[in-house]
N, C-alpha and C. Protein backbone atom coordinates (compact mmCIF):
# COMPACT_ATOMS: atom_id res chain seq x y z
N UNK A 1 44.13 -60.69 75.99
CA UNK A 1 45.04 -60.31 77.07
C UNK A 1 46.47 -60.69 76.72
N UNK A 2 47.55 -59.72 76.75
CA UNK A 2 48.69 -59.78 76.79
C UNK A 2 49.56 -60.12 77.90
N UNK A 3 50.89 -60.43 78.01
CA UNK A 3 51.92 -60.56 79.03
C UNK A 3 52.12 -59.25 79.45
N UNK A 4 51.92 -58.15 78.32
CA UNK A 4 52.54 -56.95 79.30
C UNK A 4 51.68 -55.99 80.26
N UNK A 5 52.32 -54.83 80.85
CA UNK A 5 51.09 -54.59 81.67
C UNK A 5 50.31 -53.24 81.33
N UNK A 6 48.95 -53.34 81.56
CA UNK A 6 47.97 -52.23 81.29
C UNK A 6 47.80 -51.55 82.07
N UNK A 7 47.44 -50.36 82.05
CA UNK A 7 47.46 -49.50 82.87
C UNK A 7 45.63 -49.15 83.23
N UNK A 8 45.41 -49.42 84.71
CA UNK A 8 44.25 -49.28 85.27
C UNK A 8 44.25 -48.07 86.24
N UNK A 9 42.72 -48.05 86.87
CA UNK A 9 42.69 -47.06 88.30
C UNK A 9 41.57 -46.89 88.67
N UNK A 10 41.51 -46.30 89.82
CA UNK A 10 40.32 -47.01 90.61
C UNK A 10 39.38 -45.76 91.32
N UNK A 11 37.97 -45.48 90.94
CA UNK A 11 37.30 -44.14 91.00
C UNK A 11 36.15 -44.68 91.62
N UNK A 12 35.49 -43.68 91.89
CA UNK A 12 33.99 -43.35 91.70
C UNK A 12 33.35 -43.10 90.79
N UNK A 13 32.58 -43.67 90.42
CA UNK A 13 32.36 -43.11 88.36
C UNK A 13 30.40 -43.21 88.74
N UNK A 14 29.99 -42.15 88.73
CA UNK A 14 28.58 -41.88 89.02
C UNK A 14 27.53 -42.46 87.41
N UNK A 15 26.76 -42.96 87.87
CA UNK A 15 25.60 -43.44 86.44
C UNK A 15 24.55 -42.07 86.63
N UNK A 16 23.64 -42.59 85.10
CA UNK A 16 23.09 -41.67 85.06
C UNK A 16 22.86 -40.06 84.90
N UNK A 17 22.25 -39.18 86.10
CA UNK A 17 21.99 -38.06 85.67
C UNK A 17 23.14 -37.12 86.08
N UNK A 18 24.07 -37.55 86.98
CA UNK A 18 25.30 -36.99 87.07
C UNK A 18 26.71 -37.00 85.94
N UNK A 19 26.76 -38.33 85.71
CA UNK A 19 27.42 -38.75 84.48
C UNK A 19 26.66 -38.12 83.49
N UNK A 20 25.55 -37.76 83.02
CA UNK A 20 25.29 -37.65 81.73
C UNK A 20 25.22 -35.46 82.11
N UNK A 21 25.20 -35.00 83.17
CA UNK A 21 25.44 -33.89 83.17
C UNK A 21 26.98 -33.30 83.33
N UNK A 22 28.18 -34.04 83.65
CA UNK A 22 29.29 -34.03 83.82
C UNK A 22 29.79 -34.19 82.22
N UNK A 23 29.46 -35.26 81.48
CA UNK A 23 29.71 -35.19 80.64
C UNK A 23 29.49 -34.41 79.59
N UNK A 24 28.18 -33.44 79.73
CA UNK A 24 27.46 -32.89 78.79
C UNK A 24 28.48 -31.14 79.32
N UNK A 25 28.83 -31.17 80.41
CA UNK A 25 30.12 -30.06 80.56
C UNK A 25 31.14 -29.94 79.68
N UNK A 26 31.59 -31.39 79.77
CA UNK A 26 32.84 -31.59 78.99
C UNK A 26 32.73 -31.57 77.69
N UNK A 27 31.45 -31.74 77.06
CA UNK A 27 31.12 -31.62 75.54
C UNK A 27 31.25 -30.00 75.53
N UNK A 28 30.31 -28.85 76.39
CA UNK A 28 30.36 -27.95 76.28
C UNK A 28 31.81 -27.26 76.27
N UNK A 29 32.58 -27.79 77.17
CA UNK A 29 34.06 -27.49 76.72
C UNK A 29 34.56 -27.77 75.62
N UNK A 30 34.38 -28.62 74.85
CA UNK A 30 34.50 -29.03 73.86
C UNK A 30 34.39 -28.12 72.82
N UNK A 31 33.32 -28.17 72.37
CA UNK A 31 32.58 -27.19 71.62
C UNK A 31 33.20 -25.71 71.40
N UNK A 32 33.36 -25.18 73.01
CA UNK A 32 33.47 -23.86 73.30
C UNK A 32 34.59 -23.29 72.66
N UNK A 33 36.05 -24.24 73.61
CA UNK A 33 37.19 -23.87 73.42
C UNK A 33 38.29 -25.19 72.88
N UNK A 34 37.60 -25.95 72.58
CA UNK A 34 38.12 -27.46 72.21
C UNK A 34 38.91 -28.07 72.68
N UNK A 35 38.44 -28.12 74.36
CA UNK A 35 39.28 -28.63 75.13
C UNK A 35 38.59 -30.16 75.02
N UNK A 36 39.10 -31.28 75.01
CA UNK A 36 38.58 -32.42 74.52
C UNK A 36 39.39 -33.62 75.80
N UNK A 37 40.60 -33.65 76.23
CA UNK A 37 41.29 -34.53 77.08
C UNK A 37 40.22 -35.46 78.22
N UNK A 38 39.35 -34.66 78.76
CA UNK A 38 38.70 -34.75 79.54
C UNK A 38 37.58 -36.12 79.26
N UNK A 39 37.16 -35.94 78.06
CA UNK A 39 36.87 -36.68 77.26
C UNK A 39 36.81 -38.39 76.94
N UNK A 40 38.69 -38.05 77.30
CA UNK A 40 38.77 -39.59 77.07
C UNK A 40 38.98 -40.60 78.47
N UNK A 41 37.76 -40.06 79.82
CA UNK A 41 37.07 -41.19 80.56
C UNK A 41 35.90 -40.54 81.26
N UNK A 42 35.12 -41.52 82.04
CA UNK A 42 33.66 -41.07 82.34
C UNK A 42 34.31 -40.03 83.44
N UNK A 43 33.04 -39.33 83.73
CA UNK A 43 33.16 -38.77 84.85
C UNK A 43 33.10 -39.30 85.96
N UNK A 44 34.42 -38.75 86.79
CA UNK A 44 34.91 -39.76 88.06
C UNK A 44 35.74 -39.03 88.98
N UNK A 45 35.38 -39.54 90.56
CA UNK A 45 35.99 -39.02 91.42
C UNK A 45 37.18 -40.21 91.48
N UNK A 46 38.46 -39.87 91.46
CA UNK A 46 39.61 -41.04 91.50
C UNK A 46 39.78 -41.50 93.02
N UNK A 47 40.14 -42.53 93.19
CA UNK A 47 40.63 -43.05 94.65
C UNK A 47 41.60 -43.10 94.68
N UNK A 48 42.11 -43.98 93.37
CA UNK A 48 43.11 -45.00 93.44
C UNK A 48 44.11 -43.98 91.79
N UNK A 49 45.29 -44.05 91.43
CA UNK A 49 45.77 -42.79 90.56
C UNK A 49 45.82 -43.98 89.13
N UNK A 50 46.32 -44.24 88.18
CA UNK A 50 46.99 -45.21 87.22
C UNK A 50 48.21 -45.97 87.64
N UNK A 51 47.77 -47.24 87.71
CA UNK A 51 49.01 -48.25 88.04
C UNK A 51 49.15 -49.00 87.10
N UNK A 52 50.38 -49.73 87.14
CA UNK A 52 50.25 -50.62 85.82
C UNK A 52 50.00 -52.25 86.41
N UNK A 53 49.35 -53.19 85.81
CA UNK A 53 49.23 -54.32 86.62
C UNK A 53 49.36 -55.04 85.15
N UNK A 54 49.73 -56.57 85.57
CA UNK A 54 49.92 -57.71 84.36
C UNK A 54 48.41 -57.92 84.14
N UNK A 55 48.24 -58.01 82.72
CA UNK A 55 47.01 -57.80 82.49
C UNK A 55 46.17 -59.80 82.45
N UNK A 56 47.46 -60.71 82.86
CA UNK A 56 46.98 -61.84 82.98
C UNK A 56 46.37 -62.14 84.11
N UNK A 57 46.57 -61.26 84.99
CA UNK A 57 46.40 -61.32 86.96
C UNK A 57 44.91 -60.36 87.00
N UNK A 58 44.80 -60.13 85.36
CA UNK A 58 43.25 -58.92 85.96
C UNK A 58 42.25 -59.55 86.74
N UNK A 59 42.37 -60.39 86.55
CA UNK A 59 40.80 -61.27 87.57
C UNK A 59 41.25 -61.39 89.02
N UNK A 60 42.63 -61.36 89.18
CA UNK A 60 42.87 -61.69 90.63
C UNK A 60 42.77 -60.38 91.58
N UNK A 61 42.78 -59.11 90.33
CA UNK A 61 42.91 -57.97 90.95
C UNK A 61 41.33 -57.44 90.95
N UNK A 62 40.32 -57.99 90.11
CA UNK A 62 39.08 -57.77 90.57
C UNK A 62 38.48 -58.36 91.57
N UNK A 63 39.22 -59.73 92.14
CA UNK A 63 38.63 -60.56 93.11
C UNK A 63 39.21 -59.91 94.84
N UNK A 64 40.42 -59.44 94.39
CA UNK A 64 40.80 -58.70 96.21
C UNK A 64 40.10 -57.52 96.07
N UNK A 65 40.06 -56.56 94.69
CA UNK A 65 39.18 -55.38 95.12
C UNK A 65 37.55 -55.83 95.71
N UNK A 66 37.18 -56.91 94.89
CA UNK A 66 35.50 -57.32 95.10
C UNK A 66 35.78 -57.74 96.89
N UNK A 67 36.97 -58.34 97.21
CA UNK A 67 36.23 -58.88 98.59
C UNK A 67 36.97 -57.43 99.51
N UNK A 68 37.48 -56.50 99.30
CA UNK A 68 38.02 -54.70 99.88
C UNK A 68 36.40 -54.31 100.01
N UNK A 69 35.77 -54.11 99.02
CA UNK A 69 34.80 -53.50 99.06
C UNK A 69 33.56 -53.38 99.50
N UNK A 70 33.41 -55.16 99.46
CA UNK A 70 32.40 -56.14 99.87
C UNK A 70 32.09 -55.26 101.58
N UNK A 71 33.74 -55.04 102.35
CA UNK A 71 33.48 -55.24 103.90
C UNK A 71 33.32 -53.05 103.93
N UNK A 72 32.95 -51.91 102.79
CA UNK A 72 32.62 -50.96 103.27
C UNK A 72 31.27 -50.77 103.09
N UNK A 73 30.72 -49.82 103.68
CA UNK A 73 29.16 -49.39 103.30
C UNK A 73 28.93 -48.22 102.64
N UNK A 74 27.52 -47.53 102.07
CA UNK A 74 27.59 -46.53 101.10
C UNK A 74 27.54 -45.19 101.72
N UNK A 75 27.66 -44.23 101.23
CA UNK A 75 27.52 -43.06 101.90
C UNK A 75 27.54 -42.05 100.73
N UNK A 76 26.49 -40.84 101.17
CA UNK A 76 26.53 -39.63 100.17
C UNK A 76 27.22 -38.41 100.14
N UNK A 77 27.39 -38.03 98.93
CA UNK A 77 28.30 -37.22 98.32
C UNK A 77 27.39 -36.47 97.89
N UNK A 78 27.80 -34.45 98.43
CA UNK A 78 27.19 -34.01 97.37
C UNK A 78 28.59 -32.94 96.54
N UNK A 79 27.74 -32.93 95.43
CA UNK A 79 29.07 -32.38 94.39
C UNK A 79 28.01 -31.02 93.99
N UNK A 80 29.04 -30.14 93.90
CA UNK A 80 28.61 -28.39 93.83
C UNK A 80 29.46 -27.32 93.85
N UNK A 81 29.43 -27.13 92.67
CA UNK A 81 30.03 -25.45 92.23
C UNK A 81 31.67 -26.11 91.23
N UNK A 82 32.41 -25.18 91.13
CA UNK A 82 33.49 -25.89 90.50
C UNK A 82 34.58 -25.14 91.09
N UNK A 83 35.71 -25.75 91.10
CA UNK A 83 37.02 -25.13 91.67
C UNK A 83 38.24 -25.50 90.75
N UNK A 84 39.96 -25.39 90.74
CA UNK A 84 40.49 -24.86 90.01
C UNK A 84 41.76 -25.49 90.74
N UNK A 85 42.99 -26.30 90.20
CA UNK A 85 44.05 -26.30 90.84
C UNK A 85 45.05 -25.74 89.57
N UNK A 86 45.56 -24.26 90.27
CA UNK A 86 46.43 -23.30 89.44
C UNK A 86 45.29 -23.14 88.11
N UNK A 87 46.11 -22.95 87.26
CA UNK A 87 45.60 -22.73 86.02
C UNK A 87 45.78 -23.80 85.01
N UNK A 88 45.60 -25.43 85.89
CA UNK A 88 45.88 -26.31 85.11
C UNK A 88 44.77 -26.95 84.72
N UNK A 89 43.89 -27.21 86.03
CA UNK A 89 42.85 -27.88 86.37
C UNK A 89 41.33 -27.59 86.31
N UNK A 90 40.27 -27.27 85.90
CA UNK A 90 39.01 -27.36 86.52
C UNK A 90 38.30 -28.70 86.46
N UNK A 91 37.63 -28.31 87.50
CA UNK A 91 36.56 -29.36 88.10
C UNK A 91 35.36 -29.29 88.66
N UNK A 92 34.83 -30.26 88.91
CA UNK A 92 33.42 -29.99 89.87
C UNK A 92 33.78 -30.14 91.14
N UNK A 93 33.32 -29.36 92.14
CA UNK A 93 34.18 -29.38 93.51
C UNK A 93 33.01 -30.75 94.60
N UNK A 94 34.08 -31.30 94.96
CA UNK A 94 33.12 -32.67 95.78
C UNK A 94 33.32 -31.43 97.46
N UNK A 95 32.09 -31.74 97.83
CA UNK A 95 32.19 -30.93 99.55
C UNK A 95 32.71 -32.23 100.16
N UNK A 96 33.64 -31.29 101.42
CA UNK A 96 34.34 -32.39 102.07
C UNK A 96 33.52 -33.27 102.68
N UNK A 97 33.64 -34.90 102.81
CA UNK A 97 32.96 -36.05 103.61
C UNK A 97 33.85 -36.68 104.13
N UNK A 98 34.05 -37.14 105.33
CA UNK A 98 34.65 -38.48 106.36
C UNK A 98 34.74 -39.78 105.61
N UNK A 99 33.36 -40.25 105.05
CA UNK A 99 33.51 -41.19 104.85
C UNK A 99 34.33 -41.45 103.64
N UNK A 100 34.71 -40.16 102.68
CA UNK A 100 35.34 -40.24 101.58
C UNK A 100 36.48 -40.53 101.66
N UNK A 101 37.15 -39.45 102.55
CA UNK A 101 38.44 -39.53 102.92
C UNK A 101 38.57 -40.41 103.74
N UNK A 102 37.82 -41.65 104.69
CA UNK A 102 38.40 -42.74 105.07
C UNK A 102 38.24 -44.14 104.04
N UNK A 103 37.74 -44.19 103.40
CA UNK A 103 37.96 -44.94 102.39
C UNK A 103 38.80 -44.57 101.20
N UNK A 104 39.25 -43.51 100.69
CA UNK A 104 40.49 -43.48 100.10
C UNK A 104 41.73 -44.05 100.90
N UNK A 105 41.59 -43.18 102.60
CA UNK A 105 42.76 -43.69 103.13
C UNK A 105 43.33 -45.46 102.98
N UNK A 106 41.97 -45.82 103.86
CA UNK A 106 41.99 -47.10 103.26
C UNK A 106 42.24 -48.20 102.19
N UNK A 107 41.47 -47.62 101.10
CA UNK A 107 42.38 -48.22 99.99
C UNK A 107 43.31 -47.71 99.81
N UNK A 108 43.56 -46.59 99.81
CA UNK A 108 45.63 -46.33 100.12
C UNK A 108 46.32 -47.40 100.51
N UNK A 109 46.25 -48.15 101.72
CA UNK A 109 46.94 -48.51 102.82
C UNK A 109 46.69 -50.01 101.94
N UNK A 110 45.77 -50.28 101.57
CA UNK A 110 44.62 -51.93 100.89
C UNK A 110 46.21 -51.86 99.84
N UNK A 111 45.80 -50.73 99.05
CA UNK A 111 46.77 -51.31 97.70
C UNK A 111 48.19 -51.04 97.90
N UNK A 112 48.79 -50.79 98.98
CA UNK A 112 50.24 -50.44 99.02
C UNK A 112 50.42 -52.27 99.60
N UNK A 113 49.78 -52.52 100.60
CA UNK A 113 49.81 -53.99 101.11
C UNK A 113 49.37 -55.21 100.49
N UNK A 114 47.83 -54.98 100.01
CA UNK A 114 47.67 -56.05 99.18
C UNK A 114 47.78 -56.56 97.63
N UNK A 115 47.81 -54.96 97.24
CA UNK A 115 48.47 -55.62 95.95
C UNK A 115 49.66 -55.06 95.51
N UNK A 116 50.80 -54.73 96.31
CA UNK A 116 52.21 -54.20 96.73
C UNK A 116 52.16 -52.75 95.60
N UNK A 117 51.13 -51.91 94.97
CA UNK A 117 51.42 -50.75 94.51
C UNK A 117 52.47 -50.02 95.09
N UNK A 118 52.38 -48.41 94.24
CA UNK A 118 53.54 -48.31 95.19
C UNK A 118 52.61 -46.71 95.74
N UNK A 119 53.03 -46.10 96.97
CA UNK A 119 52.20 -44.99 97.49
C UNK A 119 52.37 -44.01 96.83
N UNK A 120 51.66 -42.99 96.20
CA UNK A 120 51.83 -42.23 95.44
C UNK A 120 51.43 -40.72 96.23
N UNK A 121 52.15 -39.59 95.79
CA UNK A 121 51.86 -38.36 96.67
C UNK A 121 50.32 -38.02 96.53
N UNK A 122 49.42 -38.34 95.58
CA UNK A 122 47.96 -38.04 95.60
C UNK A 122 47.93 -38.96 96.74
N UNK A 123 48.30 -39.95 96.97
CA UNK A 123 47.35 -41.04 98.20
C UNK A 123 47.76 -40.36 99.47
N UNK A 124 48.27 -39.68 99.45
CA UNK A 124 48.46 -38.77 100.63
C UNK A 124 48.26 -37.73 101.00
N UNK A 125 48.24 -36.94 99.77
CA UNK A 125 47.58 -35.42 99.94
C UNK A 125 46.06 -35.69 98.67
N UNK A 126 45.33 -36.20 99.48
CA UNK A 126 43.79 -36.39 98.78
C UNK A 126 43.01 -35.78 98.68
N UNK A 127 42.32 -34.94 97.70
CA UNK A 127 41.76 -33.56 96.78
C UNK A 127 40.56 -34.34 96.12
N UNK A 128 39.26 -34.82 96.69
CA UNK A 128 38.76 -35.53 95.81
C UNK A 128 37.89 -34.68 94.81
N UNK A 129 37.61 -34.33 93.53
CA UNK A 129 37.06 -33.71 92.49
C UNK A 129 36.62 -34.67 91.47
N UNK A 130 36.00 -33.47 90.56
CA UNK A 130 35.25 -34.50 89.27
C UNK A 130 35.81 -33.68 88.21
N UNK A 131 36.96 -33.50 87.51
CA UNK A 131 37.82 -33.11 86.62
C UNK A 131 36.87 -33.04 84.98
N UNK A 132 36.58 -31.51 84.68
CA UNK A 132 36.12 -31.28 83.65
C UNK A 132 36.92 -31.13 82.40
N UNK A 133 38.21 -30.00 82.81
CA UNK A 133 39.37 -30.17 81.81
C UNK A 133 40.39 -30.37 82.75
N UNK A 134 41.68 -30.43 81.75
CA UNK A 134 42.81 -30.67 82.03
C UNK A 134 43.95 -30.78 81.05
N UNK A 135 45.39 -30.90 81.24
CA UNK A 135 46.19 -31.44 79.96
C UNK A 135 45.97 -31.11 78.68
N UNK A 136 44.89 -30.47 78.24
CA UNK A 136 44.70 -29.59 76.90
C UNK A 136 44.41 -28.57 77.28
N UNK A 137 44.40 -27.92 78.83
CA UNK A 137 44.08 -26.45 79.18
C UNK A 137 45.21 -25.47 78.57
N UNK A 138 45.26 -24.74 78.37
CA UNK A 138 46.37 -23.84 77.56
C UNK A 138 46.14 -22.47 79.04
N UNK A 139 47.33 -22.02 79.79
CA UNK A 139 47.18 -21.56 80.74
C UNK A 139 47.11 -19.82 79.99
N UNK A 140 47.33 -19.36 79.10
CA UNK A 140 47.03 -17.97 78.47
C UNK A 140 45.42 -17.84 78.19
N UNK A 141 44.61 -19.00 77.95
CA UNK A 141 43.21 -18.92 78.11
C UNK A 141 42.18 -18.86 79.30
N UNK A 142 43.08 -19.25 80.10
CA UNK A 142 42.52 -20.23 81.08
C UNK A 142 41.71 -18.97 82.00
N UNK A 143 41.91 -17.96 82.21
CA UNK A 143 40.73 -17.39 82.41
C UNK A 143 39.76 -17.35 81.53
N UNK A 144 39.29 -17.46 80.86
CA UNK A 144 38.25 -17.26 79.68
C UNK A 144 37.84 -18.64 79.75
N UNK A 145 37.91 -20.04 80.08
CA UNK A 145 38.21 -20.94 80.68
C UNK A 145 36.71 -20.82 81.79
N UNK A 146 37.46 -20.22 82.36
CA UNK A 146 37.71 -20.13 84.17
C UNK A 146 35.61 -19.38 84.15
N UNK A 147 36.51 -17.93 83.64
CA UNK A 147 34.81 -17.26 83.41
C UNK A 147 33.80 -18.02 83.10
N UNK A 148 34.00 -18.82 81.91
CA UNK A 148 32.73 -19.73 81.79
C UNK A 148 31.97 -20.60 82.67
N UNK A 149 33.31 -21.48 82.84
CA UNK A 149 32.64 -22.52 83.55
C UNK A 149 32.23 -21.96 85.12
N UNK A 150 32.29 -20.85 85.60
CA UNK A 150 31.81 -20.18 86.78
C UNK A 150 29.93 -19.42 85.99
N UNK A 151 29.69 -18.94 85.02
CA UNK A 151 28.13 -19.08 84.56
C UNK A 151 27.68 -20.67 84.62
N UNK A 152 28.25 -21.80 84.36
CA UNK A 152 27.49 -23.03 84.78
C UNK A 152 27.03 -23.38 86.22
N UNK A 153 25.69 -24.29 86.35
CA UNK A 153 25.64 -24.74 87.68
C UNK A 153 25.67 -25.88 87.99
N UNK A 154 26.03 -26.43 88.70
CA UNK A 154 26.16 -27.96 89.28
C UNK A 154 26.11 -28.14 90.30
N UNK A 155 24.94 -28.79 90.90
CA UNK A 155 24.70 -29.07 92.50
C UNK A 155 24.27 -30.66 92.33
N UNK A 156 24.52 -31.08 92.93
CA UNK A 156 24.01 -32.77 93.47
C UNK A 156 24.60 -33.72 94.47
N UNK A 157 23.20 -34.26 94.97
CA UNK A 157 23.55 -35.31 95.47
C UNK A 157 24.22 -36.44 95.10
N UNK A 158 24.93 -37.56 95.33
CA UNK A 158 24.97 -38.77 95.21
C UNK A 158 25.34 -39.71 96.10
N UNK A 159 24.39 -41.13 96.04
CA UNK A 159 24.82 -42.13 96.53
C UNK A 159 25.33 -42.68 96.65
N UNK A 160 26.88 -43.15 97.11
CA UNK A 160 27.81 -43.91 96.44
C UNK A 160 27.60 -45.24 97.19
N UNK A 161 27.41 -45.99 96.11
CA UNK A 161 27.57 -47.63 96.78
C UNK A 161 27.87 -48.24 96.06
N UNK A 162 29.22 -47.84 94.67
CA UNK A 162 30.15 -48.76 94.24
C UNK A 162 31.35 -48.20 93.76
N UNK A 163 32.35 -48.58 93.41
CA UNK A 163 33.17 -48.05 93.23
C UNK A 163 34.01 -49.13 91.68
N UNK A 164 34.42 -48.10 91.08
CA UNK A 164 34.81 -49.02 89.40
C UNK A 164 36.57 -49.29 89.45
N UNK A 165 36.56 -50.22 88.71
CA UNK A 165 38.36 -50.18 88.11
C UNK A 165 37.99 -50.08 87.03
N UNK A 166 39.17 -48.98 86.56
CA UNK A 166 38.92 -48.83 84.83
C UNK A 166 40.29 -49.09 84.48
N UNK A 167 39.95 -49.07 82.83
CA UNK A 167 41.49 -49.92 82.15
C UNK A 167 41.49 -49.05 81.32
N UNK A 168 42.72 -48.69 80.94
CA UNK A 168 43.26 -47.89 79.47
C UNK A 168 42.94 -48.87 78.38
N UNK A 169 41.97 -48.69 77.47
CA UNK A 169 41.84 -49.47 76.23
C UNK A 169 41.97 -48.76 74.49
N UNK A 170 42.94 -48.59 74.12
CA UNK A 170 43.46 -47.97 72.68
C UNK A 170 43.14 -46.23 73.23
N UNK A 171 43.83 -46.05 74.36
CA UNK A 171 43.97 -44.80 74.76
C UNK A 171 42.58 -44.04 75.53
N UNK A 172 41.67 -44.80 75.79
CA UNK A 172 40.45 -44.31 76.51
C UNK A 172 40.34 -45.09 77.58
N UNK A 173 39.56 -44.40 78.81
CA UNK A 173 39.54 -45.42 80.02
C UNK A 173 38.14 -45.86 80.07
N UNK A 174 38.07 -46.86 80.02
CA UNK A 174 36.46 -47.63 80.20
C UNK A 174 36.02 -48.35 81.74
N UNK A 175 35.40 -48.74 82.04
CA UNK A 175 34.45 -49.02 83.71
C UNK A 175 34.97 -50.81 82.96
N UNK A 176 35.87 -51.30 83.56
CA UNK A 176 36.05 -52.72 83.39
C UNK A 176 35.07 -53.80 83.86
N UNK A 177 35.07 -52.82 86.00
CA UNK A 177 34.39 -53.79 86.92
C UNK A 177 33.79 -52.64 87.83
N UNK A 178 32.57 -52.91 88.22
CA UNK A 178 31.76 -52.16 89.48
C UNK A 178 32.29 -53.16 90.45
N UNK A 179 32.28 -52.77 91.81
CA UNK A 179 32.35 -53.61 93.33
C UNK A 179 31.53 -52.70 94.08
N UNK A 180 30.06 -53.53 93.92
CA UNK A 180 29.34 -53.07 94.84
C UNK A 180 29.59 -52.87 96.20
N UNK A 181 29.18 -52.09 97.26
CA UNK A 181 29.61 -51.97 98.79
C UNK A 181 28.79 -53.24 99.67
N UNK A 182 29.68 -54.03 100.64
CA UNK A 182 28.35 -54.70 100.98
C UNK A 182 27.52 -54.29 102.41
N UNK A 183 26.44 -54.55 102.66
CA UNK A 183 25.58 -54.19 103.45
C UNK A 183 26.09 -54.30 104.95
N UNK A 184 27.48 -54.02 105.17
CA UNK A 184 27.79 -53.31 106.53
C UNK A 184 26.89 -52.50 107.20
């Protein structure tokens, strides 16, 4: 750990058969049209966007998220079909939930106060998705893009009852810390 600061953020990052079918998209993108960006973190619904925090304080910032999280409970998500912001973005489309959007709000409001972030226009206009490409999309392809990933299918449930901070590590984002939900 260094003095300076790393850049983290704070998702939903699904185990298992969702993660390993989300990811196995993004390989297929890969492959297809060598879109690869996507790549470099798990598959994840974001809450929280990239902040930078002192990377000596990381434990203090896993200990207010662990006791944030401790006081919500779990609730399901189902994720199905894919959708598109402009010709920058595809994704897996999350169907709208309450409980999603009040716990983003929430930690919105958690990290502007408790750990003085600063509010960012996603924490306010909140789009929650599971981002297949991006940032290597080339918008002259992007229908051809677009066509494909509309022959794929993706339907599922999930349970959510934790939520991760991940850290930028030599340019990839890795699952640092789970915070389980507690039994509210």
């Amino acid at each position: 750990m260094g003095n300076s600061p790393a850049k983290y953020f704070i998702a939903i990052v699904p185990e298992g058969k969702i993660q390993t079918q989300a990811t196995d998209l993004k390989n297929l993108m890969k492959e297809k049209f060598n879109l690869k960006y996507a790549l470099k973190s798990p598959a994840h619904i974001t809450l929280k966007m990239p902040f930078l925090w002192n990377e000596n304080k990381e434990d203090i910032l896993g200990q207010k998220l662990e006791e944030y999280f401790t006081a919500h409970k779990a609730f399901n998500l189902i994720l199905k079909g894919f959708d598109r912001f402009g010709r920058r973005v595809i994704f897996i489309h999350v169907k709208e939930n309450t409980e999603l959007t009040a716990l983003q709000l929430s930690l919105s409001k958690f990290c502007k106060m408790e750990l003085k972030l600063v509010e960012e226009l996603s924490d306010r206009a909140y789009h929650p998705h599971m981002t297949i490409a991006f940032k290597d999309v080339k918008p002259k392809l992007f229908d051809e893009y677009w066509e494909f990933v509309k022959t794929q299918k993706f339907k599922e449930d999930y349970s959510v009852n934790n939520v991760a901070l991940l850290k930028k590590v030599d340019g990839r984002w890795e699952v640092l810390q789970r915070f389980d939900f507690g039994k509210v």
